[in-house]
N, C-alpha and C. Protein backbone atom coordinates (compact mmCIF):
# COMPACT_ATOMS: atom_id res chain seq x y z
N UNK A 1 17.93 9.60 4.40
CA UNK A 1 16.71 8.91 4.82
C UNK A 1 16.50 7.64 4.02
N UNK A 2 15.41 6.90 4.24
CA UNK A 2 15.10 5.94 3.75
C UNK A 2 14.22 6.21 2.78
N UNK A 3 14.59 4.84 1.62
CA UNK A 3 13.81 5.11 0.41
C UNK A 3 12.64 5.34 0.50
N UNK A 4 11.40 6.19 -0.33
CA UNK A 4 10.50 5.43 -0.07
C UNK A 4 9.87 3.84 -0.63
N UNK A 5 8.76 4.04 0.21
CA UNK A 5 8.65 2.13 -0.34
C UNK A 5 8.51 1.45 -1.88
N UNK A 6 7.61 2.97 -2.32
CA UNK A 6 7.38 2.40 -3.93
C UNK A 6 8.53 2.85 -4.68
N UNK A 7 9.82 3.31 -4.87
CA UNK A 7 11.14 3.46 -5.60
C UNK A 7 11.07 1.93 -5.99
N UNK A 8 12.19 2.33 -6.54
CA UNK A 8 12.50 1.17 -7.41
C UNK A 8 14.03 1.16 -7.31
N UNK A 9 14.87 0.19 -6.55
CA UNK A 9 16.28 0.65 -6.82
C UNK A 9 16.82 -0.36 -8.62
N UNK A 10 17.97 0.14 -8.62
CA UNK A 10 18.56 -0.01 -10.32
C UNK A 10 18.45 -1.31 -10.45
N UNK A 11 18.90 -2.16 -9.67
CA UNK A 11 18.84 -3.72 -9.75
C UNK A 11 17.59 -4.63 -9.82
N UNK A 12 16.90 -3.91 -9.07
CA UNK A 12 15.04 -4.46 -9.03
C UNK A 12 14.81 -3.51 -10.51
N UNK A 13 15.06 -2.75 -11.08
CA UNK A 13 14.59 -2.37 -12.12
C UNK A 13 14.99 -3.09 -13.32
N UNK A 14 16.16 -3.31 -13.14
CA UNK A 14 17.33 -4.55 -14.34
C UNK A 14 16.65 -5.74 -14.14
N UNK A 15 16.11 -6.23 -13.40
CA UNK A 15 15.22 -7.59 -13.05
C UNK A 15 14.16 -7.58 -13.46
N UNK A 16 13.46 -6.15 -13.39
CA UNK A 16 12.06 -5.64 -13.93
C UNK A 16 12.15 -6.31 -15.43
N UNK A 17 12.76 -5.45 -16.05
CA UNK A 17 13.57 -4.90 -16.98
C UNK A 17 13.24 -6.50 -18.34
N UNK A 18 14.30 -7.31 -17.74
CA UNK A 18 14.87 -8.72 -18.07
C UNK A 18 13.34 -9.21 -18.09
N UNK A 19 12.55 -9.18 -17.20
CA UNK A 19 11.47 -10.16 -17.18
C UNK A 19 10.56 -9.08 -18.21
N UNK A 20 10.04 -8.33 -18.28
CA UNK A 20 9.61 -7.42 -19.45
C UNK A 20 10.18 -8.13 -20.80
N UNK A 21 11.34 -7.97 -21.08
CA UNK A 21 11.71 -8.77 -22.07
C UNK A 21 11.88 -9.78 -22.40
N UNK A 22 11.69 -10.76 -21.62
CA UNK A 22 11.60 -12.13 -21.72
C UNK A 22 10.18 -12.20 -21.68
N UNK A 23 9.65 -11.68 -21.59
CA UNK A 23 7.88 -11.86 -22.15
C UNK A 23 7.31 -11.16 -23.30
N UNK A 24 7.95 -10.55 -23.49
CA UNK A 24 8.23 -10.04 -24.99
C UNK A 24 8.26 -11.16 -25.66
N UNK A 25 9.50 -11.28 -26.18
CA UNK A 25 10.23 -12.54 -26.73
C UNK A 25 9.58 -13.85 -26.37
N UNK A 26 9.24 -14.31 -25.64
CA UNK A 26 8.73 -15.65 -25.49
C UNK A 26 7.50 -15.83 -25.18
N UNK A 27 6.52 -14.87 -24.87
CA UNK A 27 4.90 -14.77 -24.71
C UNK A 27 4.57 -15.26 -23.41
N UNK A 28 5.73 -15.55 -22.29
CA UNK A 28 5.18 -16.44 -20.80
C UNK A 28 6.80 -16.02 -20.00
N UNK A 29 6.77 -15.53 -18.85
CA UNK A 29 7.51 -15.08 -17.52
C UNK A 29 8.94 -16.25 -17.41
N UNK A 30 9.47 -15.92 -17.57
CA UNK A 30 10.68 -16.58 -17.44
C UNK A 30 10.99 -17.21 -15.06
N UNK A 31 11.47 -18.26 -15.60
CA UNK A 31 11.78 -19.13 -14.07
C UNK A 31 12.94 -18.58 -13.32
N UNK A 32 12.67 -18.80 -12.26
CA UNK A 32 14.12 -18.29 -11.40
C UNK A 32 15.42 -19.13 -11.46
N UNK A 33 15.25 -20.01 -11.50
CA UNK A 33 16.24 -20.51 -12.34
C UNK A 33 16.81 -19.74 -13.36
N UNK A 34 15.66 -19.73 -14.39
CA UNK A 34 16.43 -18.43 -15.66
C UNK A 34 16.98 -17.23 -15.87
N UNK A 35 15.90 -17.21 -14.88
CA UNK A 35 16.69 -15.26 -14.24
C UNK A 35 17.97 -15.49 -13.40
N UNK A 36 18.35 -16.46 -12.30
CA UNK A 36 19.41 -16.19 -11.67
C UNK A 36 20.27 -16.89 -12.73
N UNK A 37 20.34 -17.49 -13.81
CA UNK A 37 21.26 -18.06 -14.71
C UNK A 37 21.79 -16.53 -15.59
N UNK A 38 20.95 -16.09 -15.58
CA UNK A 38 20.54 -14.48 -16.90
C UNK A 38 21.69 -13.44 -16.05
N UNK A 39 21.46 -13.83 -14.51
CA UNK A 39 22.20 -12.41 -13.87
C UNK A 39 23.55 -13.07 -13.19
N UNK A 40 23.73 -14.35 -12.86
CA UNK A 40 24.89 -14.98 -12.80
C UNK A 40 24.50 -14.71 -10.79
N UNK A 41 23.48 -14.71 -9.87
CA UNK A 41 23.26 -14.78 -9.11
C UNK A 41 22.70 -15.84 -8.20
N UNK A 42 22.31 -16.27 -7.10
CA UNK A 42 21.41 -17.68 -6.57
C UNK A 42 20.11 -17.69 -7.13
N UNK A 43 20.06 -18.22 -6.58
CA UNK A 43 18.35 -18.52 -6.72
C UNK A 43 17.62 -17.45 -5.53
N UNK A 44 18.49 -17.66 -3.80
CA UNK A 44 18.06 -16.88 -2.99
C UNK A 44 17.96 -15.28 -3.05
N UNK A 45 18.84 -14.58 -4.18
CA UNK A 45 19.12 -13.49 -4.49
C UNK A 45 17.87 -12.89 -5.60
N UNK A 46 17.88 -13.95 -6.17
CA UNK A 46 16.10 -13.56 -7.49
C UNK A 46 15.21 -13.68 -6.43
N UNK A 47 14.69 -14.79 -5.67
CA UNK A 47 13.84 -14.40 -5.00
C UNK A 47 13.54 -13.22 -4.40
N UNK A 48 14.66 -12.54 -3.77
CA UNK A 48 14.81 -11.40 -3.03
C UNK A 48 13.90 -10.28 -4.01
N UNK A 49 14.64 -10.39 -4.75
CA UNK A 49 14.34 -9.12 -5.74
C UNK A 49 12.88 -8.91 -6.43
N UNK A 50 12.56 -10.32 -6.47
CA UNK A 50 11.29 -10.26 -6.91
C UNK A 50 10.15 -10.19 -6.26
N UNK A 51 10.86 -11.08 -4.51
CA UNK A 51 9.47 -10.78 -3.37
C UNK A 51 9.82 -8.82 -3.22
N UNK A 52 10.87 -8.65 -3.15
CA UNK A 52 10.78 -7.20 -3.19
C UNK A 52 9.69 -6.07 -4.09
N UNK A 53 9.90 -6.50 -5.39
CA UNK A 53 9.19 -6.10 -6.61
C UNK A 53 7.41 -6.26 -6.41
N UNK A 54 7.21 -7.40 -5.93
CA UNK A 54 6.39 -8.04 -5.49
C UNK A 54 5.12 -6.80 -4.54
N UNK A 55 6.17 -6.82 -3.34
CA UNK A 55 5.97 -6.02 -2.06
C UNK A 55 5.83 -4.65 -2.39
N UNK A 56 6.56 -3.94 -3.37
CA UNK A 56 6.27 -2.48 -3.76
C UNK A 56 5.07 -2.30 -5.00
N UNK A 57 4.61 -3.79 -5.62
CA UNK A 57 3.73 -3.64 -6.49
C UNK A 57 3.64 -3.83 -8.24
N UNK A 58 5.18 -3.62 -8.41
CA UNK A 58 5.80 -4.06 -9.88
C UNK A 58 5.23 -5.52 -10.28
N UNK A 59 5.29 -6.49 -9.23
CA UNK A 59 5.33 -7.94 -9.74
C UNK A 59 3.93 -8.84 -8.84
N UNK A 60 3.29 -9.76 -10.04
CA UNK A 60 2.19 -10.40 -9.16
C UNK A 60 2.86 -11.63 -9.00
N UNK A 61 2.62 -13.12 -8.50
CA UNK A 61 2.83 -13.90 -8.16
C UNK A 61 1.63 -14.72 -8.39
N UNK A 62 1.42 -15.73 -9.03
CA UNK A 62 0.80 -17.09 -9.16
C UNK A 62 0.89 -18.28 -8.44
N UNK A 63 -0.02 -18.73 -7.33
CA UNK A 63 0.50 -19.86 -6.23
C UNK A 63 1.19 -21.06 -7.01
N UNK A 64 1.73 -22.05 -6.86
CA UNK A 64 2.04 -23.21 -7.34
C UNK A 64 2.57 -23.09 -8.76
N UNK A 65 3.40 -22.44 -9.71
CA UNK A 65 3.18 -22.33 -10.56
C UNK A 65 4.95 -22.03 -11.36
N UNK A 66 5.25 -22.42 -12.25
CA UNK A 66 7.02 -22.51 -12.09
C UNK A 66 7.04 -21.10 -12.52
N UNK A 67 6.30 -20.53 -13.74
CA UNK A 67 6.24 -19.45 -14.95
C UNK A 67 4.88 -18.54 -13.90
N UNK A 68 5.00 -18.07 -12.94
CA UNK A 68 4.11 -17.36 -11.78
C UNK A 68 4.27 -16.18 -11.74
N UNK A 69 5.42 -15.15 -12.46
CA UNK A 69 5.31 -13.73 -12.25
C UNK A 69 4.58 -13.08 -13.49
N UNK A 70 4.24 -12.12 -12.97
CA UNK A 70 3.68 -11.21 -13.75
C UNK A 70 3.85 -10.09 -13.48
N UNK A 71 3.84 -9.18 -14.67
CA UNK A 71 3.98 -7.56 -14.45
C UNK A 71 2.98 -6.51 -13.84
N UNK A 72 2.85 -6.21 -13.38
CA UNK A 72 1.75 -5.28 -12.87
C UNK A 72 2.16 -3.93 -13.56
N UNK A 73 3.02 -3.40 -13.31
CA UNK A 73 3.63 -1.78 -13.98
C UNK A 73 4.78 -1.90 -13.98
N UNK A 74 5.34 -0.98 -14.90
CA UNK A 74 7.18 -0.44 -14.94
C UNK A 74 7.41 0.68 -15.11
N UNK A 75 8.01 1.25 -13.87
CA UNK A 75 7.93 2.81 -14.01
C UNK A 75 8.69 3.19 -15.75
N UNK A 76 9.55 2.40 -15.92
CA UNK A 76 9.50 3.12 -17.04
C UNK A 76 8.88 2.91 -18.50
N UNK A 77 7.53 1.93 -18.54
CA UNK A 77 6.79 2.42 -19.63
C UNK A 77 5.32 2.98 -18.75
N UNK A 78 5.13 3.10 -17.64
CA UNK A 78 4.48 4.13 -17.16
C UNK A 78 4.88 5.95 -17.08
N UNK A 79 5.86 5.98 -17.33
CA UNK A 79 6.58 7.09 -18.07
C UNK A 79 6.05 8.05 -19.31
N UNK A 80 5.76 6.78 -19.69
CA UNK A 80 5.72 7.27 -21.58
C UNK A 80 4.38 7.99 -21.45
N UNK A 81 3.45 7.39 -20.89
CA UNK A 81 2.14 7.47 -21.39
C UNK A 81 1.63 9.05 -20.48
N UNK A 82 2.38 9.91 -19.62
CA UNK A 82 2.00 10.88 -18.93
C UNK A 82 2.84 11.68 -19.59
């Protein structure tokens, strides 16, 4: 069957993942540019992943804005705390 919608497959989680830590480390959301440089992918391929992330709820979006994602949750430090 089909996933359900809120899963998370491994690659949207490694993307999760990367941008979690790059806000760690640098205090502000890393660019798609940076991320598809980070995963050796397009630009059209980060988008994917992140309007995906986006769409299940992991990731917010900022209109106009280069540094525009944000975390909403990660299943795995929503993990810890139950």
């Amino acid at each position: 069957g089909r996933r359900k919608e809120r899963e998370i497959t491994p690659l949207q989680q490694e993307t999760l993942d990367e941008i979690c830590r790059y806000v760690s480390a640098k205090g502000y959301p890393p660019t798609i540019k940076e991320l598809s440089d980070k995963f050796g992918i397009s630009h059209a391929s980060i988008h994917d992943r992140i309007n995906q992330l986006v769409r299940k709820g992991f990731l917010q979006r900022e209109d106009r804005k280069a540094r525009s994602i944000v975390v909403v949750r990660n299943p795995r430090t929503d993990l810890k705390g139950k």
